[in-house]
Protein backbone atom coordinates (compact mmCIF):
# COMPACT_ATOMS: atom_id res chain seq x y z
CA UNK A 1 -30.51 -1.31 -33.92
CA UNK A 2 -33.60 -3.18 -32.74
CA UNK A 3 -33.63 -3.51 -29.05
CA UNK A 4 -30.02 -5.06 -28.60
CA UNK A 5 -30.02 -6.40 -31.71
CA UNK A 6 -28.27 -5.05 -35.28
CA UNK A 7 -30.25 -5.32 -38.19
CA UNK A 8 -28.19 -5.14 -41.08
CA UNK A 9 -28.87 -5.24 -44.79
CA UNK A 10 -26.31 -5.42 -47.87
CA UNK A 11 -26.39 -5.51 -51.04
CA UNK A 12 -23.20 -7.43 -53.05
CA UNK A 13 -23.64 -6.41 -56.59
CA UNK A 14 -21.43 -8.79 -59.09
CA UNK A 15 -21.14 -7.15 -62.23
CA UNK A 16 -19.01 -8.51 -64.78
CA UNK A 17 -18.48 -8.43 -68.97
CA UNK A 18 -16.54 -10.31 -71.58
CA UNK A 19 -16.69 -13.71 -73.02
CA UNK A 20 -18.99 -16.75 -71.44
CA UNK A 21 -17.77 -19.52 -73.09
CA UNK A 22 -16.80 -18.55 -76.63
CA UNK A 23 -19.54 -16.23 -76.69
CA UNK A 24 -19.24 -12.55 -75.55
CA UNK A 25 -21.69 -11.94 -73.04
CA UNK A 26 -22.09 -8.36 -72.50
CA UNK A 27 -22.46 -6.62 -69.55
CA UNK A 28 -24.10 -8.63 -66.77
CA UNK A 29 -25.28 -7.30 -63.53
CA UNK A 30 -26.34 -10.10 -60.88
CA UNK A 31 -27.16 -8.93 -57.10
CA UNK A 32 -27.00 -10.69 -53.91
CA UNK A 33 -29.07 -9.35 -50.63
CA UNK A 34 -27.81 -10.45 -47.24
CA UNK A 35 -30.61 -9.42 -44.35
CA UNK A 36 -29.24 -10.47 -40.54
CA UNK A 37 -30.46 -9.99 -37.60
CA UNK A 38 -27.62 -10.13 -34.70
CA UNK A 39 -27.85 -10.51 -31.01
CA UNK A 40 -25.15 -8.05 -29.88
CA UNK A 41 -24.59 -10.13 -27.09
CA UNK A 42 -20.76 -9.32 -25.20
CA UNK A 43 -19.66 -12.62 -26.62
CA UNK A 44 -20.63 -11.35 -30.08
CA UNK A 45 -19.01 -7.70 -29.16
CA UNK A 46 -16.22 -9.29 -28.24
CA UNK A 47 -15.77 -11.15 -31.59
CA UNK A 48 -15.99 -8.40 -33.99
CA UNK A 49 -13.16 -8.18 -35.86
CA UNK A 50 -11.94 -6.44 -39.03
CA UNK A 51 -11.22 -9.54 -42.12
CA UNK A 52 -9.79 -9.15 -45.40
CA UNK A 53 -10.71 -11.21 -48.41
CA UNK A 54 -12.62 -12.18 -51.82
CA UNK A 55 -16.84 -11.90 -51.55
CA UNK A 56 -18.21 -15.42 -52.32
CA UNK A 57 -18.62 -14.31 -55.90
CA UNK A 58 -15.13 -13.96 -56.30
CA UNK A 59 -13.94 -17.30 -55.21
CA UNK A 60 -10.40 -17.87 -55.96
CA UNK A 61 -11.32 -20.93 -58.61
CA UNK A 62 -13.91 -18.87 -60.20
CA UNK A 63 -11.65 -15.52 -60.83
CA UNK A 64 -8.18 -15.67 -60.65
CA UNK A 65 -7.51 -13.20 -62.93
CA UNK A 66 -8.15 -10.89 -60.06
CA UNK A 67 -5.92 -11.23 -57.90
CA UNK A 68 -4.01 -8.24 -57.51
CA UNK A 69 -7.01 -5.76 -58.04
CA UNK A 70 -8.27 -4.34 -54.54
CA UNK A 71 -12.10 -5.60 -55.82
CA UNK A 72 -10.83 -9.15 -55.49
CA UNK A 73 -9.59 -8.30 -51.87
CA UNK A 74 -11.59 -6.10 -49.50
CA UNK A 75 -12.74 -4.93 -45.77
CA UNK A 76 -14.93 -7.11 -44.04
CA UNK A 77 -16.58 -6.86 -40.47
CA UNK A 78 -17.12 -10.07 -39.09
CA UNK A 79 -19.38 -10.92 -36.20
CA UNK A 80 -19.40 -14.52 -34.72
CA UNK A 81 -21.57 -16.67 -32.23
CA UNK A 82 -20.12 -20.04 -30.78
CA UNK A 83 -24.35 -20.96 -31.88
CA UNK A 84 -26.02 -20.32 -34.87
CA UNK A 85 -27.99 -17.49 -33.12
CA UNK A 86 -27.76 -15.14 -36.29
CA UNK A 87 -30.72 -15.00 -38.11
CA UNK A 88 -29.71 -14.61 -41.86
CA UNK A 89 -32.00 -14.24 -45.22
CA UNK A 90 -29.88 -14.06 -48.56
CA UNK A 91 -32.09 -12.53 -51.60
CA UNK A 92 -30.15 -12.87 -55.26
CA UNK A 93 -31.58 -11.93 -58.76
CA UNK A 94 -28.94 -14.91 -60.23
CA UNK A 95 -31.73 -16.96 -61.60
CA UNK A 96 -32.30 -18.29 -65.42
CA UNK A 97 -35.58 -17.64 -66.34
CA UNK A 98 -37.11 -15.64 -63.88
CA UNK A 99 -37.13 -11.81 -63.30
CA UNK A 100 -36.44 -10.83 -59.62
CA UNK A 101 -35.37 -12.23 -56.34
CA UNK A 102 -35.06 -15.64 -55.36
CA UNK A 103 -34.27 -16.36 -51.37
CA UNK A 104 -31.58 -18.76 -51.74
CA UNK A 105 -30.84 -19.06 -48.27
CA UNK A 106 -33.09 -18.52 -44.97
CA UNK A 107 -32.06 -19.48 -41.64
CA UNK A 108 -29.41 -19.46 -38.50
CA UNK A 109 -25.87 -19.19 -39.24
CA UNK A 110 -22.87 -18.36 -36.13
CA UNK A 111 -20.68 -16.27 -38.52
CA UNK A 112 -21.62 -13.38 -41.09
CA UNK A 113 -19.44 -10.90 -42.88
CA UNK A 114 -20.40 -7.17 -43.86
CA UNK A 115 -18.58 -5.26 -46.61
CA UNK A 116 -16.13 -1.79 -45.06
CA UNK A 117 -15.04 0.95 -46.97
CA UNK A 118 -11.92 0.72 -45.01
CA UNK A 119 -10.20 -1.41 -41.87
CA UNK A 120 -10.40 1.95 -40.21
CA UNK A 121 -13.85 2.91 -40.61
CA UNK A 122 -14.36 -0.63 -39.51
CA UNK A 123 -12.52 -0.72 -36.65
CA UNK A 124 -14.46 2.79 -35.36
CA UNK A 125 -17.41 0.73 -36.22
CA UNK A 126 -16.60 -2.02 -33.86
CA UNK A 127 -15.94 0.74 -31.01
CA UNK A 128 -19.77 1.88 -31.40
CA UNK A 129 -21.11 -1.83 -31.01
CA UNK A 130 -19.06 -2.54 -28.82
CA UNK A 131 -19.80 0.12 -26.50
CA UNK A 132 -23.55 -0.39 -27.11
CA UNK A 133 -23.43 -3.85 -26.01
CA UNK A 134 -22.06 -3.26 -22.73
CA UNK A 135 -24.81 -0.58 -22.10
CA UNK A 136 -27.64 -2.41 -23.77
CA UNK A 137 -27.49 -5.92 -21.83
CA UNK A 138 -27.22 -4.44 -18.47
């Protein structure tokens, strides 16, 4: 928490072996850092809610093979602004020919999506920021 905001950081880490092409590829290890910073305004509070789904690097037309494993389909809080008030910095190592992170994306979005362990550790996590939002705007 900074002031009444949430600073959050995760890390997606997409790790994946087999067969590129015709070539087998090894293991590969490729990670994605999301930074946001989120006014935890009561509109915002009032949005949280507990998603299920793919991460981006699982898109369905990337990996279908996936479908039925619970890595292909997981927890996800999701906070939401009507405005693009979120303030949102995405680091990834994904990069040919260069060793360490790139910033691939830096700027305001009105919708970002944090990994759960579980829909009810979630949900007692939208209780807390919930709560704190009504205390920390008045």
């Amino acid at each position: 928490m900074k002031n009444c905001d949430v600073a959050i950081t995760t890390i997606v880490a997409d790790r994946y072996s087999g067969r590129v092409s015709k070539k087998l590829g090894g293991d590969t290890q490729y990670s994605y850092k999301y930074s946001a910073e989120i006014p935890l305004t009561a509109e915002v509070a009032r949005s949280l809610s507990i998603v299920q789904g793919r991460p981006k690097q699982l898109e369905w037309e990337k990996h279908p093979a996936c479908t039925d494993q619970d890595s292909c389909n997981i927890y996800w809080l999701e906070f939401q602004d009507k405005n693009p008030t979120i303030r949102l910095n995405i680091f990834t190592d994904d990069n040919a020919d260069y060793d360490g992170d790139v910033t691939t994306f830096d700027g305001g979005v009105n919708q970002f999506k944090i990994p759960l362990s579980s829909a009810d550790k979630g949900k007692e996590l939208v209780s807390i920021l919930q709560s704190f939002a009504t205390t920390c705007r008045q």
